[in-house]
N, C-alpha and C. Protein backbone atom coordinates (compact mmCIF):
# COMPACT_ATOMS: atom_id res chain seq x y z
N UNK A 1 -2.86 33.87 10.86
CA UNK A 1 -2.08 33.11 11.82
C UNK A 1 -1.28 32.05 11.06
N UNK A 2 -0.34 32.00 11.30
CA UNK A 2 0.58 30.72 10.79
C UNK A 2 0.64 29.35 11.24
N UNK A 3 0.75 28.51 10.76
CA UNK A 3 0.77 27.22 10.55
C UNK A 3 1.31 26.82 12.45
N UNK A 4 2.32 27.22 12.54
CA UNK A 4 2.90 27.17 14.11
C UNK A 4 1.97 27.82 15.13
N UNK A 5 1.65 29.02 14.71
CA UNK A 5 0.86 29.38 15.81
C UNK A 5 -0.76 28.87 16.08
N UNK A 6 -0.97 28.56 15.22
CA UNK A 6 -2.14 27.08 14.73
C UNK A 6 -2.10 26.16 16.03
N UNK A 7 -0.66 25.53 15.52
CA UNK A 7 -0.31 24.38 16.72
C UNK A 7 -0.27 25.11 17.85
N UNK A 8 0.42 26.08 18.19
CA UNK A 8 0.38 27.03 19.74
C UNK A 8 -0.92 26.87 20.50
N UNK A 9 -1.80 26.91 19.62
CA UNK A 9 -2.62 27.42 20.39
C UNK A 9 -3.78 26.01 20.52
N UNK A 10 -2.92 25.40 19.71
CA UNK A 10 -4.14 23.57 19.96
C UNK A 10 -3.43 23.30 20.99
N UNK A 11 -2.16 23.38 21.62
CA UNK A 11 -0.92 22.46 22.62
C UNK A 11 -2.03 23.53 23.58
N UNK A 12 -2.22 24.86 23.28
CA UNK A 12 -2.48 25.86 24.77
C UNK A 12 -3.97 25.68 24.78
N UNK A 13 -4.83 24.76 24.38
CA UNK A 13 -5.70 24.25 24.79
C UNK A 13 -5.95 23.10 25.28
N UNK A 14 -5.21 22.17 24.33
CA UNK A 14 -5.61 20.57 25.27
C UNK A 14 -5.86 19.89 23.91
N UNK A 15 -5.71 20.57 22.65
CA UNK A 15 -6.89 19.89 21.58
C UNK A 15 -5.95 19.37 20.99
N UNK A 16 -6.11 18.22 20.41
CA UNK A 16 -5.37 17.61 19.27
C UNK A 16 -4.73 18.24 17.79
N UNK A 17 -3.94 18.08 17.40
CA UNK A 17 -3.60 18.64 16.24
C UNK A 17 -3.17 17.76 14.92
N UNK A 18 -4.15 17.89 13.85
CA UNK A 18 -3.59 16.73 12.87
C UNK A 18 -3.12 17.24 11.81
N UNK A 19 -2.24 16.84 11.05
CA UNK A 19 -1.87 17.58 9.63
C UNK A 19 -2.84 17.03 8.55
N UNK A 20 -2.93 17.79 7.35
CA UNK A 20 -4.08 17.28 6.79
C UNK A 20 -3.52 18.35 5.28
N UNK A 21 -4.14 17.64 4.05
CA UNK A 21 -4.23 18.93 2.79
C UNK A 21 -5.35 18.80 2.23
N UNK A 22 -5.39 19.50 1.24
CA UNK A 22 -6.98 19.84 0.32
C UNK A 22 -6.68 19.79 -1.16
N UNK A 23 -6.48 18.54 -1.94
CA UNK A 23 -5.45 18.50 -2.75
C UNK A 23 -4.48 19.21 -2.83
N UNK A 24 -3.69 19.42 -1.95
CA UNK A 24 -2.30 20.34 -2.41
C UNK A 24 -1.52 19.18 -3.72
N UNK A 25 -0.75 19.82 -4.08
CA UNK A 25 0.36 18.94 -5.07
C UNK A 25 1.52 17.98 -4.40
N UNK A 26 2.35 17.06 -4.77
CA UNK A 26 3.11 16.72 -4.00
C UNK A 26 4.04 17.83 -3.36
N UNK A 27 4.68 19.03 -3.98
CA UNK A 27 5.34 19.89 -2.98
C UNK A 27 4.69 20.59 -1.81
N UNK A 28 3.21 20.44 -1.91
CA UNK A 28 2.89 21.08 -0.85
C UNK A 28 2.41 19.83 0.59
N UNK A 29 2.33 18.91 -0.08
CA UNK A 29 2.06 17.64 0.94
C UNK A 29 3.74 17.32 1.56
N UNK A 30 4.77 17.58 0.61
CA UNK A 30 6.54 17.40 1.36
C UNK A 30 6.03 18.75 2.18
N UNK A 31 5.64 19.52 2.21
CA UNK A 31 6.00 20.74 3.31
C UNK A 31 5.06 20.79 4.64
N UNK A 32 3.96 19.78 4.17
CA UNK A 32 2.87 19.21 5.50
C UNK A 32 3.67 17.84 6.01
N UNK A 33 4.51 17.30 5.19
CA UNK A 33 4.75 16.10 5.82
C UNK A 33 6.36 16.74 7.21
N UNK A 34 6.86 17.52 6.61
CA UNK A 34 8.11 18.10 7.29
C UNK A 34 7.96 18.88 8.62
N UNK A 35 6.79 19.38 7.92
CA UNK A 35 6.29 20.53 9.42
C UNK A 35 5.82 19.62 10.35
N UNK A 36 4.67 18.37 10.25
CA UNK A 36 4.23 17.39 10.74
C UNK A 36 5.30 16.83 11.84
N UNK A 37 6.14 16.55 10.72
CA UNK A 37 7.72 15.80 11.54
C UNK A 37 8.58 16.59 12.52
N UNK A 38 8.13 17.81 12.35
CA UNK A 38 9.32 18.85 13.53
C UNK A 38 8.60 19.42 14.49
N UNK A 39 7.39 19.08 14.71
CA UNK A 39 6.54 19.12 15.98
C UNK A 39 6.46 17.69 16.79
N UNK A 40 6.63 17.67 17.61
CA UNK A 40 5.97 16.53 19.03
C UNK A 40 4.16 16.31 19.29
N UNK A 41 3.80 17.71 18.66
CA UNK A 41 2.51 17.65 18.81
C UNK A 41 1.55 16.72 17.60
N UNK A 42 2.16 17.40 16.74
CA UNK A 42 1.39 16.85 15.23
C UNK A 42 2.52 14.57 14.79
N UNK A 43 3.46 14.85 16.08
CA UNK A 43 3.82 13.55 15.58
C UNK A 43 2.90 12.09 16.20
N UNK A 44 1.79 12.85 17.05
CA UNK A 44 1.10 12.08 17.78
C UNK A 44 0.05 10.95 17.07
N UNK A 45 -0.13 11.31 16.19
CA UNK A 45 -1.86 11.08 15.06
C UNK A 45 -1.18 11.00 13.75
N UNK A 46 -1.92 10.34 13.01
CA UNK A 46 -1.42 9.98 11.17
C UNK A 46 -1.45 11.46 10.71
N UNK A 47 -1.53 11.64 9.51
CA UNK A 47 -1.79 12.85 8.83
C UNK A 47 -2.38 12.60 8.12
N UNK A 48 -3.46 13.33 7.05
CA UNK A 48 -4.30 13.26 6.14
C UNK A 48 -3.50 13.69 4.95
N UNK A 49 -2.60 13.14 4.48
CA UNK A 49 -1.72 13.71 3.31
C UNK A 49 -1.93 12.69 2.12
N UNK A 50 -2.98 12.42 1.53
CA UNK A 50 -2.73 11.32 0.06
C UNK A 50 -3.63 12.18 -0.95
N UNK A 51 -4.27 13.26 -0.35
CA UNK A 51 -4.92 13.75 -1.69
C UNK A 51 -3.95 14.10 -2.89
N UNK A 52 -3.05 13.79 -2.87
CA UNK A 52 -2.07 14.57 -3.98
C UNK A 52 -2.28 13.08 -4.68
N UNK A 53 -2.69 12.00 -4.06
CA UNK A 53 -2.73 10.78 -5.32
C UNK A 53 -4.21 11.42 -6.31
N UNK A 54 -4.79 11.92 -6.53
CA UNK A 54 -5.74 13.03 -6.78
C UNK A 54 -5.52 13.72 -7.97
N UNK A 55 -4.08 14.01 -8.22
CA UNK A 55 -3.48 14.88 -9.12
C UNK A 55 -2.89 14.09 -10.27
N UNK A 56 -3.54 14.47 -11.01
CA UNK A 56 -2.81 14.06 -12.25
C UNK A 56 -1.37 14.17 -12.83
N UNK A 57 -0.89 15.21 -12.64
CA UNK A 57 0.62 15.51 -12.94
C UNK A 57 1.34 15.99 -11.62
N UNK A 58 2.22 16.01 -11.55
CA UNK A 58 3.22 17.21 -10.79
C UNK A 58 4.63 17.69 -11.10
N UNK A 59 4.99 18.56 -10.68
CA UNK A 59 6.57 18.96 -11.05
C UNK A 59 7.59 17.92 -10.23
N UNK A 60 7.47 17.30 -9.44
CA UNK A 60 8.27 16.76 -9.07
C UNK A 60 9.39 15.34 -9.58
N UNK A 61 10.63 15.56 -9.85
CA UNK A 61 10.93 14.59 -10.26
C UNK A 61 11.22 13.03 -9.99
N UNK A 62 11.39 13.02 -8.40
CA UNK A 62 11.52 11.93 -7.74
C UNK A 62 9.76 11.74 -7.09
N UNK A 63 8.51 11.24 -7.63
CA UNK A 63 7.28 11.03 -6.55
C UNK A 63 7.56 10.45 -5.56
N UNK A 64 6.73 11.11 -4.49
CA UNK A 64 6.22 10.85 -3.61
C UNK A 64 5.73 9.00 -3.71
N UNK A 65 5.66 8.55 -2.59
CA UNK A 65 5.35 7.25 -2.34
C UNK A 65 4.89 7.03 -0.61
N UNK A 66 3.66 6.10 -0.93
CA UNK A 66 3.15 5.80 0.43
C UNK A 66 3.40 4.33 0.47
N UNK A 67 4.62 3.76 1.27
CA UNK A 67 4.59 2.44 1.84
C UNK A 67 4.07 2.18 3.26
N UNK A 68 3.22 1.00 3.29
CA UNK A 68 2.76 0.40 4.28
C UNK A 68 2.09 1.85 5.17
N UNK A 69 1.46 2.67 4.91
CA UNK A 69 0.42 3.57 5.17
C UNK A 69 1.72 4.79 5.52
N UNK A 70 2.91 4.65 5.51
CA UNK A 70 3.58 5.63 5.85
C UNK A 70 4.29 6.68 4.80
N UNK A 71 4.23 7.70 4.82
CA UNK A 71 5.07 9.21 3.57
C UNK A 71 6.06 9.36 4.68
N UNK A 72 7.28 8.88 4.36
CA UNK A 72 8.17 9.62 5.40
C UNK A 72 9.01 11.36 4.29
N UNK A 73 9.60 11.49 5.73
CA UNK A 73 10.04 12.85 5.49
C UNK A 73 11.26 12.54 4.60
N UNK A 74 11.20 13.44 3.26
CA UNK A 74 12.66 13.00 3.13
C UNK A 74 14.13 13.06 3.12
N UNK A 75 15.30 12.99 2.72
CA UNK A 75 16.72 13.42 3.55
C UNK A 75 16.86 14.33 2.41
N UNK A 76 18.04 14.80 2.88
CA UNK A 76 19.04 15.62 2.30
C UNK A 76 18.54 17.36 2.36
N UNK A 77 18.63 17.90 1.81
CA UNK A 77 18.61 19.81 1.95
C UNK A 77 17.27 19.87 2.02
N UNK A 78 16.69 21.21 2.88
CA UNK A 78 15.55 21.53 2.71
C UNK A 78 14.60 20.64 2.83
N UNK A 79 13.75 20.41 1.89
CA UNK A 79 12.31 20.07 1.54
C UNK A 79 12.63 18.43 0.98
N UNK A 80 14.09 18.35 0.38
CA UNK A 80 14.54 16.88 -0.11
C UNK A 80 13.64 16.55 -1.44
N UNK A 81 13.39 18.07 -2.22
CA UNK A 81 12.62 17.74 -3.54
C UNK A 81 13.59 18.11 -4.20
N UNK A 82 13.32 17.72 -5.62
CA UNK A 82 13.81 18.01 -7.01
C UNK A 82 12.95 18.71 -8.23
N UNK A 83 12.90 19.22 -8.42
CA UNK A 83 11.52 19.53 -9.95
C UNK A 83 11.84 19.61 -10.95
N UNK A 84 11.19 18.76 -11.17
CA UNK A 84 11.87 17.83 -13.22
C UNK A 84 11.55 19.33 -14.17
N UNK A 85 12.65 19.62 -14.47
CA UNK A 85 12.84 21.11 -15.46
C UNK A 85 11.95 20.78 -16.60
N UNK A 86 11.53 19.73 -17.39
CA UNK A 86 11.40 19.54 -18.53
C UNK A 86 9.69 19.73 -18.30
N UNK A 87 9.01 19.01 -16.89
CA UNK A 87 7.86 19.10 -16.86
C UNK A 87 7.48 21.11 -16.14
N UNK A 88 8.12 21.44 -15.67
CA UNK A 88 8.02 22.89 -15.08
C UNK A 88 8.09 23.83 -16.47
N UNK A 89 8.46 23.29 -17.75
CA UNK A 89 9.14 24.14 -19.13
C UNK A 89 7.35 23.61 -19.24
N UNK A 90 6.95 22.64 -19.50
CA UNK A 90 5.44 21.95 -20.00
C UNK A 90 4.08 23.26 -19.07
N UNK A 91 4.52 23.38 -17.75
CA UNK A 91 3.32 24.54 -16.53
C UNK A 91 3.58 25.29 -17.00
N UNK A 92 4.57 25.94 -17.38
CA UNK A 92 5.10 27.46 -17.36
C UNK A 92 3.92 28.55 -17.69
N UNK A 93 3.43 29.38 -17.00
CA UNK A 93 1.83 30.20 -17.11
C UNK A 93 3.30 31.68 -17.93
N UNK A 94 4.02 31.88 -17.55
CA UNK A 94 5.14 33.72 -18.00
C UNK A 94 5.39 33.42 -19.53
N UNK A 95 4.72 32.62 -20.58
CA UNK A 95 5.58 33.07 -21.94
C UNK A 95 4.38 33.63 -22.92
């Protein structure tokens, strides 16, 4: 079941719905924080999104930041990430 139909079926019960991760990395906490933001349901309650302070590195070139308890969503295309080439050349698992 997908992430939406998740929520479908908490709205078609009555039950609350919170966003939450399990150390994901910062790109996967921008894609809990976005989905979070384009529901009415999940905008009700905080989200459980800081395990990525958890992580030692990430690809991302602009971090993530929590002011005053809030991760907002961020602007521009898509997901509003960048991934620093130089640290993604450092992960690379294909050579």
């Amino acid at each position: 079941m997908t992430a939406a139909g998740v929520l479908d079926q908490c709205e078609a019960l009555g039950a609350e719905a919170v966003i939450g991760n399990q150390i994901d990395g910062q790109v996967g906490t921008l894609c809990a924080v976005a989905f979070g933001a384009a529901h009415r349901a999940t905008t009700r309650r905080a989200g459980e999104l800081s395990n990525y302070l958890d992580v030692a590195h990430d690809l991302l070139a602009d971090l993530l930041v929590i002011e005053g308890g809030t991760l907002r969503v961020r602007e521009g295309a898509g997901l509003g990430l960048i991934i620093d080439p130089a640290k993604l050349e450092h992960y690379r698992l294909d050579r």
